[in-house]
C-alpha atoms as a PDB file:
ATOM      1  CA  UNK A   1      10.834  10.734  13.778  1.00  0.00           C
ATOM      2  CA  UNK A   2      10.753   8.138  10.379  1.00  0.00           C
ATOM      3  CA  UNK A   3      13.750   6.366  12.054  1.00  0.00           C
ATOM      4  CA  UNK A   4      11.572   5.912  15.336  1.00  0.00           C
ATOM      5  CA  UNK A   5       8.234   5.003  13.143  1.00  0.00           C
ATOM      6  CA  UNK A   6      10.107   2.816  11.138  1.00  0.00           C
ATOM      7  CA  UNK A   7      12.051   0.765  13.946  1.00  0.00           C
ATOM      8  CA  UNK A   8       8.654   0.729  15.821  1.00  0.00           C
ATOM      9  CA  UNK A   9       7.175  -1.144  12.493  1.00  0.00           C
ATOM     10  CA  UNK A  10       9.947  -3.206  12.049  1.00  0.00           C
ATOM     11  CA  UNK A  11       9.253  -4.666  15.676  1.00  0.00           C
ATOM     12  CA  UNK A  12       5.303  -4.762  15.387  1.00  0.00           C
ATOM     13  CA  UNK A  13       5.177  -6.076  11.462  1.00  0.00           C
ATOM     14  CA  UNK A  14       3.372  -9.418  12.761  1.00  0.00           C
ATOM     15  CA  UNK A  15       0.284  -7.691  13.943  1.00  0.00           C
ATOM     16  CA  UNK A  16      -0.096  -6.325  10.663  1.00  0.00           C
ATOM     17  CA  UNK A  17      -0.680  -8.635   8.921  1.00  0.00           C
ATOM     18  CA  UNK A  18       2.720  -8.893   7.010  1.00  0.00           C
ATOM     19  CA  UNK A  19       3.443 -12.158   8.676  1.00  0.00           C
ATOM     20  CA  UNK A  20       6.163 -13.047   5.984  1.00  0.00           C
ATOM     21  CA  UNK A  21       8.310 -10.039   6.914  1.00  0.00           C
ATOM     22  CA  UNK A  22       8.789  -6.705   6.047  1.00  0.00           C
ATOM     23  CA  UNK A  23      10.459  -6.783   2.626  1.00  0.00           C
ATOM     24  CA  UNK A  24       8.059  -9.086   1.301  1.00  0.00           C
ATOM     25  CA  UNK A  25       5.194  -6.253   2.849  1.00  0.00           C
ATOM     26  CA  UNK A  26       7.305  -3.670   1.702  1.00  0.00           C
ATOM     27  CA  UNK A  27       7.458  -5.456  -1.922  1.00  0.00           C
ATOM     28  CA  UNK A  28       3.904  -5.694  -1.682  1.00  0.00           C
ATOM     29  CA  UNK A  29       2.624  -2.211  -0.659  1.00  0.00           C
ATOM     30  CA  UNK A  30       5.035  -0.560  -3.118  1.00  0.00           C
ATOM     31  CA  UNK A  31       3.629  -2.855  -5.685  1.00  0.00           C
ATOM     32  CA  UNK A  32      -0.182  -1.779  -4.657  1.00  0.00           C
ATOM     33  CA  UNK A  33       1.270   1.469  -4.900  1.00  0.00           C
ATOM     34  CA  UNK A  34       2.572   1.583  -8.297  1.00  0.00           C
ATOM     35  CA  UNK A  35      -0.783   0.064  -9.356  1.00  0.00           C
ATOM     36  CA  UNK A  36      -2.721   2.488  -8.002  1.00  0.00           C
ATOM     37  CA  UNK A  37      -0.413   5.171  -9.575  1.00  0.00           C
ATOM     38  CA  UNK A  38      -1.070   3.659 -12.992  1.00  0.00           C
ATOM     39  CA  UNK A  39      -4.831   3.245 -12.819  1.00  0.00           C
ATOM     40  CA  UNK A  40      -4.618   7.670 -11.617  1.00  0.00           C
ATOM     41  CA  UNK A  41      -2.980   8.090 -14.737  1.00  0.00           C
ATOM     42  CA  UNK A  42      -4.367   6.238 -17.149  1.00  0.00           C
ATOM     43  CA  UNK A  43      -7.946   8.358 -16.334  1.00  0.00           C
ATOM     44  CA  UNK A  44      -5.583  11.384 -15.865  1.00  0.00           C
ATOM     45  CA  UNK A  45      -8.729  13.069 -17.657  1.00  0.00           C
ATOM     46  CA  UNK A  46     -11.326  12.054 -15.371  1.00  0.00           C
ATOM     47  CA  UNK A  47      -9.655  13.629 -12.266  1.00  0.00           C
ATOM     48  CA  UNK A  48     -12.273  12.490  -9.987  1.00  0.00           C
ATOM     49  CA  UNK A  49     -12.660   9.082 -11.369  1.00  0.00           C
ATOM     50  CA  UNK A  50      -9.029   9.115 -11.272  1.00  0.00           C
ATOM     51  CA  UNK A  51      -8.732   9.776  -7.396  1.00  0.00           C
ATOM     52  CA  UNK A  52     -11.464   7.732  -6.828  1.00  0.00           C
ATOM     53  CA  UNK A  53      -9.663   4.193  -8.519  1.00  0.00           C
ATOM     54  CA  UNK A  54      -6.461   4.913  -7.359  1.00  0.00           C
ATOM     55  CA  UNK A  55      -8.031   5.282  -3.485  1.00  0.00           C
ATOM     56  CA  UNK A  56      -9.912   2.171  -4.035  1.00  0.00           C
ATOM     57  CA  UNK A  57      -6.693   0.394  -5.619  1.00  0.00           C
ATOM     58  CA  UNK A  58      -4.518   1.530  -2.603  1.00  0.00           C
ATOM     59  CA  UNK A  59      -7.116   0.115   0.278  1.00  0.00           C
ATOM     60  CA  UNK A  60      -8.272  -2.432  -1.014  1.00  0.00           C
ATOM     61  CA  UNK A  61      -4.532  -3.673  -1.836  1.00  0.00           C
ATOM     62  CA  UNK A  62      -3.376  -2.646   1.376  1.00  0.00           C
ATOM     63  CA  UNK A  63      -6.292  -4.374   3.192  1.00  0.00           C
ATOM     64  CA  UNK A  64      -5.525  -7.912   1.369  1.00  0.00           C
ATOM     65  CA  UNK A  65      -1.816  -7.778   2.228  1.00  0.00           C
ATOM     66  CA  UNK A  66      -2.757  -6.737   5.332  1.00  0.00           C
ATOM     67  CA  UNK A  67      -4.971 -10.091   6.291  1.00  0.00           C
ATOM     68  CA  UNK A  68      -3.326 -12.680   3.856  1.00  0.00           C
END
């Protein structure tokens, strides 16, 4: 089922937005990703401000690679 999702991205990566190819949108969402996983832990003591900027971090990231 990944292998199918995956070839079916690979095909349809243009319409995402990730109109230099997929390693430079895989480079970039793993990148949002990270980022998002270090704003969570730095307020690893807030836990709902914590899930709250990491959320935020991930969509909004997502979103601009997704339209630039």
């Amino acid at each position: 089922m990944r292998l199918a999702w995956f070839a079916w991205f690979i095909r349809h990566c243009g319409e995402f937005g990730y109109s230099h190819g997929p390693l430079r949108g895989a480079f970039g969402t793993i990148a949002v990703l990270l980022t998002a996983l270090l704003l969570g832990y730095a307020l690893r003591r807030h836990r709902v401000a914590a899930l709250a900027v990491a959320g935020v971090t991930c969509a909004a990231g997502i979103g601009w690679l997704a339209v630039h």
